[in-house]
C-alpha atoms as a PDB file:
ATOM      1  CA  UNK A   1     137.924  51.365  53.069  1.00  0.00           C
ATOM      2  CA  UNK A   2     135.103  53.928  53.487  1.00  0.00           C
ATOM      3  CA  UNK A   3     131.575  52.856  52.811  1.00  0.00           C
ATOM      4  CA  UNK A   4     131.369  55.393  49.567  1.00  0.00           C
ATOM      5  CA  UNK A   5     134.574  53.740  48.115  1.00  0.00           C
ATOM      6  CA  UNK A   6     133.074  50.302  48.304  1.00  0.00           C
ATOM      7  CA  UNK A   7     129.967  51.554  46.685  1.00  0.00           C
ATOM      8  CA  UNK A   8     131.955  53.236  44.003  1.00  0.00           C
ATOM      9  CA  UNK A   9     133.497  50.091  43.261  1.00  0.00           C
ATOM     10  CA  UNK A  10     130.712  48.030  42.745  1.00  0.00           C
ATOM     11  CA  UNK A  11     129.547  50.501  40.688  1.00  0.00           C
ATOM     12  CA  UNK A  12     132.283  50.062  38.407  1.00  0.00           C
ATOM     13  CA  UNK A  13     132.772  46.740  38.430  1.00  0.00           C
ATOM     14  CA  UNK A  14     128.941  46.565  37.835  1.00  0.00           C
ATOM     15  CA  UNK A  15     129.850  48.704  34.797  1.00  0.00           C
ATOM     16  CA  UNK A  16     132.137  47.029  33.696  1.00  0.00           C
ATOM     17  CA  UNK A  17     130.452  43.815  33.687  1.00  0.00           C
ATOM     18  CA  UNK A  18     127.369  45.497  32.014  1.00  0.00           C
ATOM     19  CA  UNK A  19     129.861  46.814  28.581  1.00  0.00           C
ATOM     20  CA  UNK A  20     131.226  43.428  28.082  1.00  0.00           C
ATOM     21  CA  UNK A  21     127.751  41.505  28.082  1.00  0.00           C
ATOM     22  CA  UNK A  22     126.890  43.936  26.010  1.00  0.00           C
ATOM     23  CA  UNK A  23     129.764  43.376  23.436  1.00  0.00           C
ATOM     24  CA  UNK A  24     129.607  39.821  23.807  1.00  0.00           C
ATOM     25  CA  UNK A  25     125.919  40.312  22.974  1.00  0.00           C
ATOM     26  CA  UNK A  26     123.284  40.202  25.480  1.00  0.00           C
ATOM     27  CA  UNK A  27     120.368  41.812  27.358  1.00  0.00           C
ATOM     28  CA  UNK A  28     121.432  45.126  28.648  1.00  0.00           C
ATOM     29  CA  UNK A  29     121.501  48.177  26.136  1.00  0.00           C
ATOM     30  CA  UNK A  30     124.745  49.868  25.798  1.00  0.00           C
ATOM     31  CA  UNK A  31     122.688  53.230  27.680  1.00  0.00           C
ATOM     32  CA  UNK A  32     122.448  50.965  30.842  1.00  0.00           C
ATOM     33  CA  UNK A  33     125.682  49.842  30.904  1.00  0.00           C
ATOM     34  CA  UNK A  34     126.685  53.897  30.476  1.00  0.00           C
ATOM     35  CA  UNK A  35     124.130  54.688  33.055  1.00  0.00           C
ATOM     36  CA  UNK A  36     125.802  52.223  35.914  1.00  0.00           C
ATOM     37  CA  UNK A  37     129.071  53.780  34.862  1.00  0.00           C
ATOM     38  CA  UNK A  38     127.475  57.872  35.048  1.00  0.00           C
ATOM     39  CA  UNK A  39     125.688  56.796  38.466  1.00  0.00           C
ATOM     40  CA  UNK A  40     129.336  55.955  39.960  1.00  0.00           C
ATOM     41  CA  UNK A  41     130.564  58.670  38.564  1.00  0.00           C
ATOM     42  CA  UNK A  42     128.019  61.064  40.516  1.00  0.00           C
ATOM     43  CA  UNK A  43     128.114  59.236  43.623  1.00  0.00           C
ATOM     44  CA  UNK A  44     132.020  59.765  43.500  1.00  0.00           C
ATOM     45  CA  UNK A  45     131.692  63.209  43.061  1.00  0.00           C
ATOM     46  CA  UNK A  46     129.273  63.841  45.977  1.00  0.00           C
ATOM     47  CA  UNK A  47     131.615  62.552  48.188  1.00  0.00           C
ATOM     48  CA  UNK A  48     134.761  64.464  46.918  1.00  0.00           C
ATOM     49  CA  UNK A  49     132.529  67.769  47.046  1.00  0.00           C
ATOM     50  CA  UNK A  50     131.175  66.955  50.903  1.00  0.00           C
ATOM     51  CA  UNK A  51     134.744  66.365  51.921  1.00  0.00           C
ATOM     52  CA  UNK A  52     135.991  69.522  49.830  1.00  0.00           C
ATOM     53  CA  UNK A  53     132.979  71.567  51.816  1.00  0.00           C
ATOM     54  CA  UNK A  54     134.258  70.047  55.263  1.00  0.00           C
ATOM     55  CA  UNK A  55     137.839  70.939  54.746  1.00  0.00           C
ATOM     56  CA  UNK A  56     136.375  74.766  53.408  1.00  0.00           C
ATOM     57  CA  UNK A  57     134.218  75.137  56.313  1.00  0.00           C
ATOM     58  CA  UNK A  58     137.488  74.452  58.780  1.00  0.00           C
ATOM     59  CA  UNK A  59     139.363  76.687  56.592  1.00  0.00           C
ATOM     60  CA  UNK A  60     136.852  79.257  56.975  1.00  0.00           C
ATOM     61  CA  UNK A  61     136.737  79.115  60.348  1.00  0.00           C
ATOM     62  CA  UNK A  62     140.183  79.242  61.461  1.00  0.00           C
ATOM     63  CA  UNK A  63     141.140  82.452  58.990  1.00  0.00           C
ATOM     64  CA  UNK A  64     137.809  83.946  60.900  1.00  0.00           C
ATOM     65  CA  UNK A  65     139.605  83.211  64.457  1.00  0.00           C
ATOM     66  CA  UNK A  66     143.163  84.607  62.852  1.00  0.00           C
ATOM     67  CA  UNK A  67     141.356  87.338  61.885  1.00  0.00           C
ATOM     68  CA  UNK A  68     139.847  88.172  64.749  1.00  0.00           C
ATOM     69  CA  UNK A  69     142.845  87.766  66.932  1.00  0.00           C
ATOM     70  CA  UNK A  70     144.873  89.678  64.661  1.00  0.00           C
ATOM     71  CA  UNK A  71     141.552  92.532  65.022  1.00  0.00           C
ATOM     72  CA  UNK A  72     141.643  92.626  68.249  1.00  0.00           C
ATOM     73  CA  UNK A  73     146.093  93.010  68.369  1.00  0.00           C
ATOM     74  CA  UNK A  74     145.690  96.318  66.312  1.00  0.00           C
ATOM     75  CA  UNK A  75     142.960  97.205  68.912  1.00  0.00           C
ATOM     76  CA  UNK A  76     145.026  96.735  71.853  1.00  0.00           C
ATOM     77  CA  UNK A  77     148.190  98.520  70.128  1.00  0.00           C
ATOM     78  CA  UNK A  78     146.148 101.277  68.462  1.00  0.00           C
ATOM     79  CA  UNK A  79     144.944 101.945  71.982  1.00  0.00           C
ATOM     80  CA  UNK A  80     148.785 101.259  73.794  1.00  0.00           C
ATOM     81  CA  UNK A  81     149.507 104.155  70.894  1.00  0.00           C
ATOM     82  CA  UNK A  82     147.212 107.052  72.355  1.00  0.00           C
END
């Protein structure tokens, strides 16, 4: 288990924790016990948009080496043409 998953678990076990003291009937306010939940919720996403940005940035790169190998093919043949 990754670091951010273990963190996004407590978070939401935190959460959960937080709504049921507060419908038993306790300290927090029902906006903190939404507020552990959003926080998870934002730290999930960050990850899932830095590994979406990885995987574009290897994408991007590899169509850039296609492209210039496939460049440099019409190159060669334009010039086996003349």
């Amino acid at each position: 288990m990754k670091i951010q998953d273990i963190i996004l678990v407590i978070f939401f076990i935190s959460a959960v924790i937080f709504v049921v003291w507060y419908i038993i009937g306790g300290s927090p306010t029902f906006e903190q016990a939404i507020l552990i939940l959003i926080l998870g919720l934002v730290i999930s996403n960050t990850v899932n948009i830095n590994g979406l940005k990885i995987k574009l940035n290897s994408y991007i790169k590899n169509n850039n080496e296609k492209f210039n190998a496939l460049a440099l093919d019409f190159k060669k043949h334009v010039a086996h043409k003349k």
